[in-house]
PDB file of N, CA and C in Angstrom:
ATOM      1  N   UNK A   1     -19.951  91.903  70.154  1.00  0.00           N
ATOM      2  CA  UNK A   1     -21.116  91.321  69.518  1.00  0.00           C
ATOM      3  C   UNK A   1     -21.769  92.314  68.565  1.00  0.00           C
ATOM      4  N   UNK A   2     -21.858  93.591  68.753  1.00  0.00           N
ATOM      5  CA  UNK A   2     -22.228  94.601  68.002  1.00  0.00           C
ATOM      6  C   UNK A   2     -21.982  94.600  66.738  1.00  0.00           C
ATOM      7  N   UNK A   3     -20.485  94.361  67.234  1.00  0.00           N
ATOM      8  CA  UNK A   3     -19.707  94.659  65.519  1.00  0.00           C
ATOM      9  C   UNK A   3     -19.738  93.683  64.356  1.00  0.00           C
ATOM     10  N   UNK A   4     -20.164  92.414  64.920  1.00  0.00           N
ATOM     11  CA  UNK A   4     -20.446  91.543  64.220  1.00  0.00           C
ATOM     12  C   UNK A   4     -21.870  91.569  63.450  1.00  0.00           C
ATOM     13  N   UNK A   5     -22.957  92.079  63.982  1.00  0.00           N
ATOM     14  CA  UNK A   5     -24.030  92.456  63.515  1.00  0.00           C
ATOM     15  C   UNK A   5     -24.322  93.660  62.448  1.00  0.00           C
ATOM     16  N   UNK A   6     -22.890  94.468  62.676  1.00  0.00           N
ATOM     17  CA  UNK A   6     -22.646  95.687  61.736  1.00  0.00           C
ATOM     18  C   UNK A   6     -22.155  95.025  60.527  1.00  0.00           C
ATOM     19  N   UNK A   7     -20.996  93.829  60.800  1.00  0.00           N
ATOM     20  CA  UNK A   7     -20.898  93.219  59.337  1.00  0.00           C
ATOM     21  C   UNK A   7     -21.499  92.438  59.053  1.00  0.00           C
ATOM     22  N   UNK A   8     -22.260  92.173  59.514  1.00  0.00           N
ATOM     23  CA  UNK A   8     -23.701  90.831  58.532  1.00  0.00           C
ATOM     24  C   UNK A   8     -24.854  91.646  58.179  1.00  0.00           C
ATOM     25  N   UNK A   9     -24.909  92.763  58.498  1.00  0.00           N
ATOM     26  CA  UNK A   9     -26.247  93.446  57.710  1.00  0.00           C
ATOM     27  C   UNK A   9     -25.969  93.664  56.477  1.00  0.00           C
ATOM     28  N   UNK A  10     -24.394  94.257  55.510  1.00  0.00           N
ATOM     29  CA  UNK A  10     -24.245  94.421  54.520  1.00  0.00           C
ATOM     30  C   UNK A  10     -24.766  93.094  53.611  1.00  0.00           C
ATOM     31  N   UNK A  11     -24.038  91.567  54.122  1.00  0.00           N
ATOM     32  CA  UNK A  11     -24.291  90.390  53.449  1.00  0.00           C
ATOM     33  C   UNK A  11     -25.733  90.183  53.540  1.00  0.00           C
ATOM     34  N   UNK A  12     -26.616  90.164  54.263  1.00  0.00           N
ATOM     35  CA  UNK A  12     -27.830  90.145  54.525  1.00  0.00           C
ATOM     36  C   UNK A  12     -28.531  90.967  53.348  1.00  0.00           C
ATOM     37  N   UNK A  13     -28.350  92.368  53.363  1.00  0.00           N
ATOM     38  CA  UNK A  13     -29.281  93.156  52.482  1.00  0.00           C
ATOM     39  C   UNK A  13     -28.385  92.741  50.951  1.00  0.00           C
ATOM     40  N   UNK A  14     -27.073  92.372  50.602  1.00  0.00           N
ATOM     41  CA  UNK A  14     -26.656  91.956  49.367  1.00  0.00           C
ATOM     42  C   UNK A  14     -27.816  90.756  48.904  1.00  0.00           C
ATOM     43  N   UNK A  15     -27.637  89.910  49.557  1.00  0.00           N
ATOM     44  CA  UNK A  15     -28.321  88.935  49.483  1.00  0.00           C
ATOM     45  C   UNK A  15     -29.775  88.540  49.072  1.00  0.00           C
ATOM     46  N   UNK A  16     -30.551  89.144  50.072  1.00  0.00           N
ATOM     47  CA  UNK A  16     -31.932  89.799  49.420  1.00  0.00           C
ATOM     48  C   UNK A  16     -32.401  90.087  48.031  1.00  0.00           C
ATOM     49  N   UNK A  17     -30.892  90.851  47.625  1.00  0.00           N
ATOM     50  CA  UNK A  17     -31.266  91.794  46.385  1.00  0.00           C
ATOM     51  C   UNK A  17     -31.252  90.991  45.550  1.00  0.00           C
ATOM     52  N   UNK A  18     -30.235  89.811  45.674  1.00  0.00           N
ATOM     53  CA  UNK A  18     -29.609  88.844  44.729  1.00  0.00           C
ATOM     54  C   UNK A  18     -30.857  87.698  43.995  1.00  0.00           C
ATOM     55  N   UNK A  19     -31.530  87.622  44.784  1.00  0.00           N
ATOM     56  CA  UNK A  19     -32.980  86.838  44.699  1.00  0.00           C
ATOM     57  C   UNK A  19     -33.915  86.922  43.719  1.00  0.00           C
ATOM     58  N   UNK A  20     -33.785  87.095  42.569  1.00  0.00           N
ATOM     59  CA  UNK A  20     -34.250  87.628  41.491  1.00  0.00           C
ATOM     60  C   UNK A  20     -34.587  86.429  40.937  1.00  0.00           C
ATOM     61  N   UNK A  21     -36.062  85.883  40.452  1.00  0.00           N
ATOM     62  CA  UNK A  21     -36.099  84.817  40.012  1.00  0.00           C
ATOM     63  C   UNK A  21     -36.713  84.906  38.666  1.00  0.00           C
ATOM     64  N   UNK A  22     -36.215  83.939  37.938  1.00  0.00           N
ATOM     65  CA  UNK A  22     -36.644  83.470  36.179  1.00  0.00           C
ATOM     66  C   UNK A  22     -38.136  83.807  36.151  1.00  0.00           C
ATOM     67  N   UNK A  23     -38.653  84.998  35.280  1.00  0.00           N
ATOM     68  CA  UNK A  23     -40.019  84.645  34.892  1.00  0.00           C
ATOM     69  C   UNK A  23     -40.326  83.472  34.415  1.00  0.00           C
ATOM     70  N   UNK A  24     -41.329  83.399  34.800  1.00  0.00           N
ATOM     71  CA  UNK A  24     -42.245  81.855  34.437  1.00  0.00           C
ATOM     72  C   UNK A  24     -41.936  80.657  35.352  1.00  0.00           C
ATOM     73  N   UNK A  25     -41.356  80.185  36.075  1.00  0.00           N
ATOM     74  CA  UNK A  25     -40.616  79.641  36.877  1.00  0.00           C
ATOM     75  C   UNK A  25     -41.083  80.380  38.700  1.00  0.00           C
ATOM     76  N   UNK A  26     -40.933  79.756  39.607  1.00  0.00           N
ATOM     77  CA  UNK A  26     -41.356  79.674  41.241  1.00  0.00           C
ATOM     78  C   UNK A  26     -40.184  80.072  42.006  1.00  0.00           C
ATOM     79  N   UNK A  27     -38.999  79.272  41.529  1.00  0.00           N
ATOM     80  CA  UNK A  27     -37.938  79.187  42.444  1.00  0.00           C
ATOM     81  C   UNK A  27     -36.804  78.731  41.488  1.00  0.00           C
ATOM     82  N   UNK A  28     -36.573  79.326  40.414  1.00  0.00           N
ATOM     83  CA  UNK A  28     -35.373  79.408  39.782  1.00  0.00           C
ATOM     84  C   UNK A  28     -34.542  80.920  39.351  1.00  0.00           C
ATOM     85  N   UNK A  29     -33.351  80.880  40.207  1.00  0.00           N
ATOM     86  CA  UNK A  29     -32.733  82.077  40.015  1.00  0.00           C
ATOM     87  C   UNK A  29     -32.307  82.618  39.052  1.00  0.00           C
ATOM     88  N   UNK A  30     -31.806  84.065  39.375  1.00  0.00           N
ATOM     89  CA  UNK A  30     -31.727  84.299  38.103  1.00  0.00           C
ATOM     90  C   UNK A  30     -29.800  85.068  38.245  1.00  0.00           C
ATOM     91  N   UNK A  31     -29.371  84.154  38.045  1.00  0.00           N
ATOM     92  CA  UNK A  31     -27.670  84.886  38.512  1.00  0.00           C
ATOM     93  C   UNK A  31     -27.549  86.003  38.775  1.00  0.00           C
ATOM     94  N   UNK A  32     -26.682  86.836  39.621  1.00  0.00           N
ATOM     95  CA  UNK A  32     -26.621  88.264  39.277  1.00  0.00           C
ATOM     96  C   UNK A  32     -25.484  88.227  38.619  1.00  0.00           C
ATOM     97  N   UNK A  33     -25.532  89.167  37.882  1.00  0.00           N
ATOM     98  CA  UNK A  33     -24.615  90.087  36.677  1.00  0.00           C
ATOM     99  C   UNK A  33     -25.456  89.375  35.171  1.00  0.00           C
ATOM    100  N   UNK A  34     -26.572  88.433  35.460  1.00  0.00           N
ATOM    101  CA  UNK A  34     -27.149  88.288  33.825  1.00  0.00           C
ATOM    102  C   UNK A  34     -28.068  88.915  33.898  1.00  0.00           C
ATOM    103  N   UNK A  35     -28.908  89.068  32.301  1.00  0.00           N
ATOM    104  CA  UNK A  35     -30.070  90.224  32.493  1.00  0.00           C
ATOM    105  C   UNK A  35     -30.702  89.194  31.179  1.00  0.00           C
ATOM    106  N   UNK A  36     -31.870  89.416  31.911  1.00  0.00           N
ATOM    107  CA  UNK A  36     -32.824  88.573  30.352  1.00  0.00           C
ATOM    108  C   UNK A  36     -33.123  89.303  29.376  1.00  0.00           C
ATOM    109  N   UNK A  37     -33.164  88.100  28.322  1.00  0.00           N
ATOM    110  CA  UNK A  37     -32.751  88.792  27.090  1.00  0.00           C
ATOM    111  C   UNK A  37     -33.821  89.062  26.450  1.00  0.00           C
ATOM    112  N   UNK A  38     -34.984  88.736  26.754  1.00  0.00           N
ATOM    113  CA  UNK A  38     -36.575  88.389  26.299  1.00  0.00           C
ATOM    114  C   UNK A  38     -37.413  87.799  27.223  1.00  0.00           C
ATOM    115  N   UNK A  39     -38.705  87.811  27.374  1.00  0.00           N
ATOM    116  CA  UNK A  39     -39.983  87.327  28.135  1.00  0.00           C
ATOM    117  C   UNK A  39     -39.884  85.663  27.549  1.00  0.00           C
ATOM    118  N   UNK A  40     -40.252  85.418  28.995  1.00  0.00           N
ATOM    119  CA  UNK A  40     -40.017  83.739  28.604  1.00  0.00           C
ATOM    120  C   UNK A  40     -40.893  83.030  27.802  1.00  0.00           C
ATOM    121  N   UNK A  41     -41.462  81.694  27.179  1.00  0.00           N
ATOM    122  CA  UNK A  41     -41.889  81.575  26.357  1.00  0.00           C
ATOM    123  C   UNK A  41     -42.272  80.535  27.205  1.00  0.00           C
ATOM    124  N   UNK A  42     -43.547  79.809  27.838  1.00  0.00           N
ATOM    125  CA  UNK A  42     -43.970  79.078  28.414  1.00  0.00           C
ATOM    126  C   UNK A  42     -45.086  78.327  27.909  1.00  0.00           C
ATOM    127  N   UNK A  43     -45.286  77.142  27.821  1.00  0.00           N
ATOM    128  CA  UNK A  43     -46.447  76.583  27.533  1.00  0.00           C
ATOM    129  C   UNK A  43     -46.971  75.468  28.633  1.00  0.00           C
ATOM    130  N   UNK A  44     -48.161  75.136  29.213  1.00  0.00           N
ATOM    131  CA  UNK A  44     -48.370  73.908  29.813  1.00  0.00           C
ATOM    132  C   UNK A  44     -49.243  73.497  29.365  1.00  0.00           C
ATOM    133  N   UNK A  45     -48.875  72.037  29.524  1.00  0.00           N
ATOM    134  CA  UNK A  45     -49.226  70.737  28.410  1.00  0.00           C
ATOM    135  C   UNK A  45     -49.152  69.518  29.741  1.00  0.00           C
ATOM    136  N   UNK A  46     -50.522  68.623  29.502  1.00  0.00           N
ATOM    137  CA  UNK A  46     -50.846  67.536  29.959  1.00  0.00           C
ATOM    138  C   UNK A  46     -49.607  66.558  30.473  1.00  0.00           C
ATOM    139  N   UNK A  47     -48.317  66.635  29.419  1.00  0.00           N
ATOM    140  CA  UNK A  47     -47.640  66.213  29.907  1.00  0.00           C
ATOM    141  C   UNK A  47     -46.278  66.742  31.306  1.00  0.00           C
ATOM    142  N   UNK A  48     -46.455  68.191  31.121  1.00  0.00           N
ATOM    143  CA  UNK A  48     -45.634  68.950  31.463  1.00  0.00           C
ATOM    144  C   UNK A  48     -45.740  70.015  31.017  1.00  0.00           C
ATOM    145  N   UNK A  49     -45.358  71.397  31.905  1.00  0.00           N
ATOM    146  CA  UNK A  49     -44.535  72.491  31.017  1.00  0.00           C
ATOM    147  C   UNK A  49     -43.131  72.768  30.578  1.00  0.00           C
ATOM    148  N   UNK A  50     -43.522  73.605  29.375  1.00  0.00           N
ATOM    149  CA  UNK A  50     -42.614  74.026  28.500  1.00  0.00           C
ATOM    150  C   UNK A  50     -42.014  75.303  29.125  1.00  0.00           C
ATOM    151  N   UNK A  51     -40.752  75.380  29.244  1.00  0.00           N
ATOM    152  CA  UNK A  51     -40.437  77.268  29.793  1.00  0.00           C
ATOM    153  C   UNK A  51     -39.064  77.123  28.987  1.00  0.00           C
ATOM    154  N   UNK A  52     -38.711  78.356  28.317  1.00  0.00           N
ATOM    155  CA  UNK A  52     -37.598  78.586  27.760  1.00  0.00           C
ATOM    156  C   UNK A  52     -37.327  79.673  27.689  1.00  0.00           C
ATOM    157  N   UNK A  53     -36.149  80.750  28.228  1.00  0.00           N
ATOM    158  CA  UNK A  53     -36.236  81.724  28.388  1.00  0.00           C
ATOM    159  C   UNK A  53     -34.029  81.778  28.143  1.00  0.00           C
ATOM    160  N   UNK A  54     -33.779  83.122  27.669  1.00  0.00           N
ATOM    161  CA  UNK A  54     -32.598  83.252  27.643  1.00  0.00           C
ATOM    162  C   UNK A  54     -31.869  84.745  28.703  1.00  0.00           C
ATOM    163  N   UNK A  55     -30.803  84.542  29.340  1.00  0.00           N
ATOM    164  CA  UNK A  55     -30.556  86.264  29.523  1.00  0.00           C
ATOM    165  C   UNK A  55     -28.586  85.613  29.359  1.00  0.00           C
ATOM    166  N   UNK A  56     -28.057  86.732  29.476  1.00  0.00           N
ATOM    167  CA  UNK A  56     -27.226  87.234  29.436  1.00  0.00           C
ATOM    168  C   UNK A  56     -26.256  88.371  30.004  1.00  0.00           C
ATOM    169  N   UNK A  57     -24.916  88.026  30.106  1.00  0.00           N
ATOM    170  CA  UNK A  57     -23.716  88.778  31.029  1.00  0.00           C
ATOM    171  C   UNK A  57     -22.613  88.315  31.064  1.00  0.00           C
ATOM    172  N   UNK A  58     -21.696  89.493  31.317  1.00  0.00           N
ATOM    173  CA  UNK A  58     -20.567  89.498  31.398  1.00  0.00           C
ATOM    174  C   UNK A  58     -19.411  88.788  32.517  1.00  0.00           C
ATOM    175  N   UNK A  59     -20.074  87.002  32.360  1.00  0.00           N
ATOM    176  CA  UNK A  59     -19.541  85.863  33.176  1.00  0.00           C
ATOM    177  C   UNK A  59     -19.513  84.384  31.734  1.00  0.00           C
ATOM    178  N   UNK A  60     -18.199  83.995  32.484  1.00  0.00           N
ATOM    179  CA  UNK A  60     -18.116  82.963  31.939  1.00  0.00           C
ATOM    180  C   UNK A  60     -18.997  81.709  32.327  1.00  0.00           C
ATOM    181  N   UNK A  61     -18.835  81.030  30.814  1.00  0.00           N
ATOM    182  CA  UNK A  61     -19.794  79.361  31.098  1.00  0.00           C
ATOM    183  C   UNK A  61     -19.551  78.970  32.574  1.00  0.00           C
ATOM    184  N   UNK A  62     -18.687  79.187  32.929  1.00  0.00           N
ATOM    185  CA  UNK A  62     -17.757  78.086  33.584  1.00  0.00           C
ATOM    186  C   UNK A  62     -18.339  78.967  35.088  1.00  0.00           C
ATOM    187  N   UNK A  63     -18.477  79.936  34.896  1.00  0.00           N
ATOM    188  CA  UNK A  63     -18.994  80.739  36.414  1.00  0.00           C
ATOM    189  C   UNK A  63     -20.216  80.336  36.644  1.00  0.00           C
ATOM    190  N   UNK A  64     -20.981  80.367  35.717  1.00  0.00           N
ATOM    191  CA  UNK A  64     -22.427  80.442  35.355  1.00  0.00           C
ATOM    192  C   UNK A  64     -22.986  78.618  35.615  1.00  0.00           C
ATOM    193  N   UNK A  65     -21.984  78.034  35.307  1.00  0.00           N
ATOM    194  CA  UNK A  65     -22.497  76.555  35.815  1.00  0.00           C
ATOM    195  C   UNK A  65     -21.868  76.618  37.278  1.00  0.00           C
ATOM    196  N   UNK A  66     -21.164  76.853  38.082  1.00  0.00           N
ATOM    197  CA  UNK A  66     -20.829  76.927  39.525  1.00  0.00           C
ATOM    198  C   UNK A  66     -21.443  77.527  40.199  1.00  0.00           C
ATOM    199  N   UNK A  67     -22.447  78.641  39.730  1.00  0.00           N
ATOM    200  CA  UNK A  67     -23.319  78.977  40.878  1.00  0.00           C
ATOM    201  C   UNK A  67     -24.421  78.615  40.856  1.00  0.00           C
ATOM    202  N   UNK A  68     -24.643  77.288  39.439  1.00  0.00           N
ATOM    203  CA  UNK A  68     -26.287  76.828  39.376  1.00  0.00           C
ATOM    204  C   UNK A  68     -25.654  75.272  40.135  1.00  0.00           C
ATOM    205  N   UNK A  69     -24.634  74.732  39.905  1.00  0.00           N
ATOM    206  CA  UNK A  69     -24.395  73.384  40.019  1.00  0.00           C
ATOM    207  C   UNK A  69     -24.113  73.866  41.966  1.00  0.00           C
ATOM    208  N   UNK A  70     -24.356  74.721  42.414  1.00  0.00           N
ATOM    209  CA  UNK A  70     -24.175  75.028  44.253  1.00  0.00           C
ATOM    210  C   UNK A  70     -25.742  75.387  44.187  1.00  0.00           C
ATOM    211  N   UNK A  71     -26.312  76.082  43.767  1.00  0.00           N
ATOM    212  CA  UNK A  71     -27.662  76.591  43.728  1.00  0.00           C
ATOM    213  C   UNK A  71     -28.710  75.989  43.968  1.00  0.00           C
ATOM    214  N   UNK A  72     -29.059  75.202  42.492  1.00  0.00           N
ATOM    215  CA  UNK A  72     -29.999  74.292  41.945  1.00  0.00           C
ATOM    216  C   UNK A  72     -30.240  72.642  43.155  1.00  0.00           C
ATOM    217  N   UNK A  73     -29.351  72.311  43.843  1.00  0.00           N
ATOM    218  CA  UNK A  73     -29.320  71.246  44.444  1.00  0.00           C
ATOM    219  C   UNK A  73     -29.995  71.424  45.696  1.00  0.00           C
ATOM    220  N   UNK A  74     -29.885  72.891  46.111  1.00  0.00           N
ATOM    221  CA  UNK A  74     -30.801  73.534  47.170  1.00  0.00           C
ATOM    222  C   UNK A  74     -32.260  73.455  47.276  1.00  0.00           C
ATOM    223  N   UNK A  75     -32.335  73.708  45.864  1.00  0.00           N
ATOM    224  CA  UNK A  75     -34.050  73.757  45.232  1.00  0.00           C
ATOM    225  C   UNK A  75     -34.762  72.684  44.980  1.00  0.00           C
ATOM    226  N   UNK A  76     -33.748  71.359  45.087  1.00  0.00           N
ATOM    227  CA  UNK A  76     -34.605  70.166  44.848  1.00  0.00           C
ATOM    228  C   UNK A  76     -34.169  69.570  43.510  1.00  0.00           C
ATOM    229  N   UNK A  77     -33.279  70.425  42.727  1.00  0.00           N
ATOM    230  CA  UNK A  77     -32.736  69.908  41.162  1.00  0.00           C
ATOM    231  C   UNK A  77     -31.494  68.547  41.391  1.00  0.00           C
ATOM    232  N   UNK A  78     -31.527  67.654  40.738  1.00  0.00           N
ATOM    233  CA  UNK A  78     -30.318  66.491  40.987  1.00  0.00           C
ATOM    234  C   UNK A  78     -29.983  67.120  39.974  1.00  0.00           C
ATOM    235  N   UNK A  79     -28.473  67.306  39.895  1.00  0.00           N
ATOM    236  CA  UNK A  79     -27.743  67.451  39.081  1.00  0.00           C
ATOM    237  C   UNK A  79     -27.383  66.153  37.999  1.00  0.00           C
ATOM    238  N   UNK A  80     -27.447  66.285  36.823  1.00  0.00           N
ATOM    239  CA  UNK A  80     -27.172  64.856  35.808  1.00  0.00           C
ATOM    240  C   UNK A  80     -25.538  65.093  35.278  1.00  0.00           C
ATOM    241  N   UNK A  81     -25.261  66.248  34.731  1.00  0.00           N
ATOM    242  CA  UNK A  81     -24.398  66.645  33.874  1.00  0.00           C
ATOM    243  C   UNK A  81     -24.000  68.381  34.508  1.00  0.00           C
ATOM    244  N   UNK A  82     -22.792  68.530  33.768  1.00  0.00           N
ATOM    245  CA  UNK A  82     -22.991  70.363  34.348  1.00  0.00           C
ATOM    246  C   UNK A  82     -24.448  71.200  33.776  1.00  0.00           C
ATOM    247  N   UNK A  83     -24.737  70.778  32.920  1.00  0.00           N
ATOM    248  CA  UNK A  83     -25.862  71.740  32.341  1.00  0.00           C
ATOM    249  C   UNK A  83     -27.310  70.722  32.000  1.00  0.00           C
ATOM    250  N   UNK A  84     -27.519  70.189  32.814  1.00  0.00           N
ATOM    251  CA  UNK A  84     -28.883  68.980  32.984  1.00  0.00           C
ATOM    252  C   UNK A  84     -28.968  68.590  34.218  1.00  0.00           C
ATOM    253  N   UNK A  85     -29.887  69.061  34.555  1.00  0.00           N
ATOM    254  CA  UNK A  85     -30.685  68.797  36.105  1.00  0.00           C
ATOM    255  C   UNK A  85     -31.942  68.063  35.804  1.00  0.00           C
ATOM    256  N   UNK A  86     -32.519  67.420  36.983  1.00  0.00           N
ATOM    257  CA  UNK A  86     -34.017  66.992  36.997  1.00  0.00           C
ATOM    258  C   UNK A  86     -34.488  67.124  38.634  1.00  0.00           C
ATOM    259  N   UNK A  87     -35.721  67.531  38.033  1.00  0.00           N
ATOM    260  CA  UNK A  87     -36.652  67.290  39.316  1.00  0.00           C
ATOM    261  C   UNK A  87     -38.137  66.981  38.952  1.00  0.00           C
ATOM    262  N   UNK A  88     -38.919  66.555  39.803  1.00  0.00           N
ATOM    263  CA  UNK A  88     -40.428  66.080  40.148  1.00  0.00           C
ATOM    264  C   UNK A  88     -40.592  66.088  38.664  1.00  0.00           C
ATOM    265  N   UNK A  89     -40.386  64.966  37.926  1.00  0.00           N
ATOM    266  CA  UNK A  89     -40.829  64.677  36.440  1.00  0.00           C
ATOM    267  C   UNK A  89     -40.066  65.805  35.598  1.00  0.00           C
ATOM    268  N   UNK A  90     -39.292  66.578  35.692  1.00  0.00           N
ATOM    269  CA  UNK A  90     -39.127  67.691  34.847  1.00  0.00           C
ATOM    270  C   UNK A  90     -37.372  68.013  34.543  1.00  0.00           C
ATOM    271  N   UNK A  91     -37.071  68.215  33.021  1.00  0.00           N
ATOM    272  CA  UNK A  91     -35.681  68.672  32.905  1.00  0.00           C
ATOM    273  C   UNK A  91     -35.593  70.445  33.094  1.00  0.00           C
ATOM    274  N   UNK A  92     -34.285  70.204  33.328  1.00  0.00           N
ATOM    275  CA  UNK A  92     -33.672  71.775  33.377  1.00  0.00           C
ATOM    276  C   UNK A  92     -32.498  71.472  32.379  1.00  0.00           C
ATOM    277  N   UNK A  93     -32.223  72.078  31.110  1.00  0.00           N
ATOM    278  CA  UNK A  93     -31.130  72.173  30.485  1.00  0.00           C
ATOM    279  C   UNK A  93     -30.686  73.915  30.472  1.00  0.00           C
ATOM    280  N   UNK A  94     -29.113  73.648  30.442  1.00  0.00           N
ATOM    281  CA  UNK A  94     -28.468  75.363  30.298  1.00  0.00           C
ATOM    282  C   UNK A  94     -27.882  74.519  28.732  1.00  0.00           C
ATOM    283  N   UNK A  95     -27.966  75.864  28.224  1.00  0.00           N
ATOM    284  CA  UNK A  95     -26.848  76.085  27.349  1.00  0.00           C
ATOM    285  C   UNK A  95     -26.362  77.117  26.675  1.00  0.00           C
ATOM    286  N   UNK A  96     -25.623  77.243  26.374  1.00  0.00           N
ATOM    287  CA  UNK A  96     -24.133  78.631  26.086  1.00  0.00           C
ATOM    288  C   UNK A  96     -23.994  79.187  24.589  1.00  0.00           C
ATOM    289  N   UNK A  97     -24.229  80.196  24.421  1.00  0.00           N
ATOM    290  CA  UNK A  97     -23.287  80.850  22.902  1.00  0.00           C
ATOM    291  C   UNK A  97     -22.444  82.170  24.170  1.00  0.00           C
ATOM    292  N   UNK A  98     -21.668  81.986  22.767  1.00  0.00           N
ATOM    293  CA  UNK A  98     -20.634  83.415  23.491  1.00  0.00           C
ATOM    294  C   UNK A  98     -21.032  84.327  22.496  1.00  0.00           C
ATOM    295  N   UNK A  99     -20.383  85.864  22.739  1.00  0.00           N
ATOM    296  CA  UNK A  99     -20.212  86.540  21.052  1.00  0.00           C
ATOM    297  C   UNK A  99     -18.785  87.659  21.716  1.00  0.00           C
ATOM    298  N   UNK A 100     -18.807  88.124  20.558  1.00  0.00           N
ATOM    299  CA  UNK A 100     -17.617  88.584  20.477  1.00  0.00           C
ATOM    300  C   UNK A 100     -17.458  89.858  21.737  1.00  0.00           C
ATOM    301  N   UNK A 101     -18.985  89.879  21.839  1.00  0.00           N
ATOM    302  CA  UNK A 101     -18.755  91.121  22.942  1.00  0.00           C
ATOM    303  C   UNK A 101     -18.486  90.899  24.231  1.00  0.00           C
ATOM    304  N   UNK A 102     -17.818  89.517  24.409  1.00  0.00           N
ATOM    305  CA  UNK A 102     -17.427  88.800  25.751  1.00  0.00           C
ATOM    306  C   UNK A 102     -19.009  88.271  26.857  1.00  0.00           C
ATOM    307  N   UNK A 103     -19.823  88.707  26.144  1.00  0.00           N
ATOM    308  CA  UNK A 103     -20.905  88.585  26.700  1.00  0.00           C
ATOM    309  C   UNK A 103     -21.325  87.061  26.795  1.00  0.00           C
ATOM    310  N   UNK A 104     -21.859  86.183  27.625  1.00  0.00           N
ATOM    311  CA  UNK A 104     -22.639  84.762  27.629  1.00  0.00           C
ATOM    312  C   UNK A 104     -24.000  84.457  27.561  1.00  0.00           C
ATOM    313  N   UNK A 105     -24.636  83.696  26.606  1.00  0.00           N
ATOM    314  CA  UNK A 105     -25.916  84.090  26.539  1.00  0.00           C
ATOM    315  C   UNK A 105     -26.212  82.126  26.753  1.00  0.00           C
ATOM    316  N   UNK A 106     -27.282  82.432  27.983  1.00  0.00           N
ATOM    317  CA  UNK A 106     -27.424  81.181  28.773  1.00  0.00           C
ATOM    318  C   UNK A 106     -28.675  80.807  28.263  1.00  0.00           C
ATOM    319  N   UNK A 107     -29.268  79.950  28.022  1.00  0.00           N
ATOM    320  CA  UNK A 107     -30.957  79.674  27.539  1.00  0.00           C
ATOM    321  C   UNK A 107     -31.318  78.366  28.510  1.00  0.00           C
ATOM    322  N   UNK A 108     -32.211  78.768  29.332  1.00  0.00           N
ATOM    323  CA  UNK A 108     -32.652  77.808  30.134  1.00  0.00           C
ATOM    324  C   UNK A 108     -34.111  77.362  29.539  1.00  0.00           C
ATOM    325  N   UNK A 109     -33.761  75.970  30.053  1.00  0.00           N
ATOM    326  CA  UNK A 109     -35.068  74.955  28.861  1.00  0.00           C
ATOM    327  C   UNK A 109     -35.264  73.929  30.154  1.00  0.00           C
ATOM    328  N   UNK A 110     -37.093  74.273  30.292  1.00  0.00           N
ATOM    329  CA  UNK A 110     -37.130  73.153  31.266  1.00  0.00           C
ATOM    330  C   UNK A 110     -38.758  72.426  30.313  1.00  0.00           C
ATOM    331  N   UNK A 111     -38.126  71.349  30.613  1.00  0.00           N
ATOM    332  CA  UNK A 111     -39.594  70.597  29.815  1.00  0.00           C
ATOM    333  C   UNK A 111     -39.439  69.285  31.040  1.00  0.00           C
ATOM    334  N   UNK A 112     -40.812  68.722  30.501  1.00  0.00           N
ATOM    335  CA  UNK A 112     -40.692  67.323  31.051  1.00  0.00           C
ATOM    336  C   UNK A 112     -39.864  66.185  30.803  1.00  0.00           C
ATOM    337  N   UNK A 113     -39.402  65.398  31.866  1.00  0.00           N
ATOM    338  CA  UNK A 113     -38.360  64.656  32.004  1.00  0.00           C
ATOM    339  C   UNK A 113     -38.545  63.468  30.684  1.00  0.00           C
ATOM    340  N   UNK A 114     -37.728  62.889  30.377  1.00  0.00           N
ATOM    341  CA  UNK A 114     -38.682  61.847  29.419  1.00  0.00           C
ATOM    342  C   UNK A 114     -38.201  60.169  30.070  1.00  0.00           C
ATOM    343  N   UNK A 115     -39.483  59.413  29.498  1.00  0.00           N
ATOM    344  CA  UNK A 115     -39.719  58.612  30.043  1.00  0.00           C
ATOM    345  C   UNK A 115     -39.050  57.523  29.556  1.00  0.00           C
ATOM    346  N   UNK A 116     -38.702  56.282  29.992  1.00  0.00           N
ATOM    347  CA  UNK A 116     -38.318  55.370  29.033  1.00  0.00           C
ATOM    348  C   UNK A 116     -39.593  54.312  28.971  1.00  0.00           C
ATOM    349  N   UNK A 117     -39.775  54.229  27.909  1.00  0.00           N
ATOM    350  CA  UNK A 117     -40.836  52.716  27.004  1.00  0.00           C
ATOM    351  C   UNK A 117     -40.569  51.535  27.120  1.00  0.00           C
ATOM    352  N   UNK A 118     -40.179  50.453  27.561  1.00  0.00           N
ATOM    353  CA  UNK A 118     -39.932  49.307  27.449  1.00  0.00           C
ATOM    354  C   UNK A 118     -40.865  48.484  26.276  1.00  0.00           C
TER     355      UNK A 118
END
């Protein structure tokens, strides 16, 4: 039983560290291996807030939507699309440039959900 407690403290304290969440934002992570690229840009408005913030790292699109599309569903986000979530009135969009330096630069955009008019 010991030894089992010797290997779950490493995952335990990894884990912890991993917890890094999006300025401007409560409970949205922030991947590890990306690093933000700028201070987020937030506004709140009667209808909703505005948050848009970008970071970046050395992971593919394709990684980077598999640990939000396992993630995000935890937090209360329905998944719509790989890179469009919603929750409590509000969107979450990702989206991707690459550059040549293999690097991925992710820009998360959450505004309010929109409504339909009849």
């Amino acid at each position: 039983m010991k030894q089992f407690f010797y290997f779950l403290i490493p995952f335990v304290f990894l884990f912890s560290l991993s917890q890094a969440y999006l300025p401007g934002t409560e409970d949205l992570p922030l991947m590890t291996g990306l690093d933000l690229v700028e201070d987020p840009v937030v506004f709140d408005k009667m209808e909703g807030r505005l948050v848009t913030l970008q970071a970046q790292g050395d992971i593919s699109q394709k990684i980077i939507c598999e640990f939000y599309s396992k993630t995000l569903p935890n937090l209360g986000w329905k998944r719509k699309t790989d890179t469009l979530y919603e929750r409590d009135g509000e969107c979450l969009r990702l989206s991707f440039e690459s550059s040549n330096s293999k690097k991925t630069l992710v820009t998360f955009e959450i505004s309010p959900a929109p409504t339909l008019h009849l």
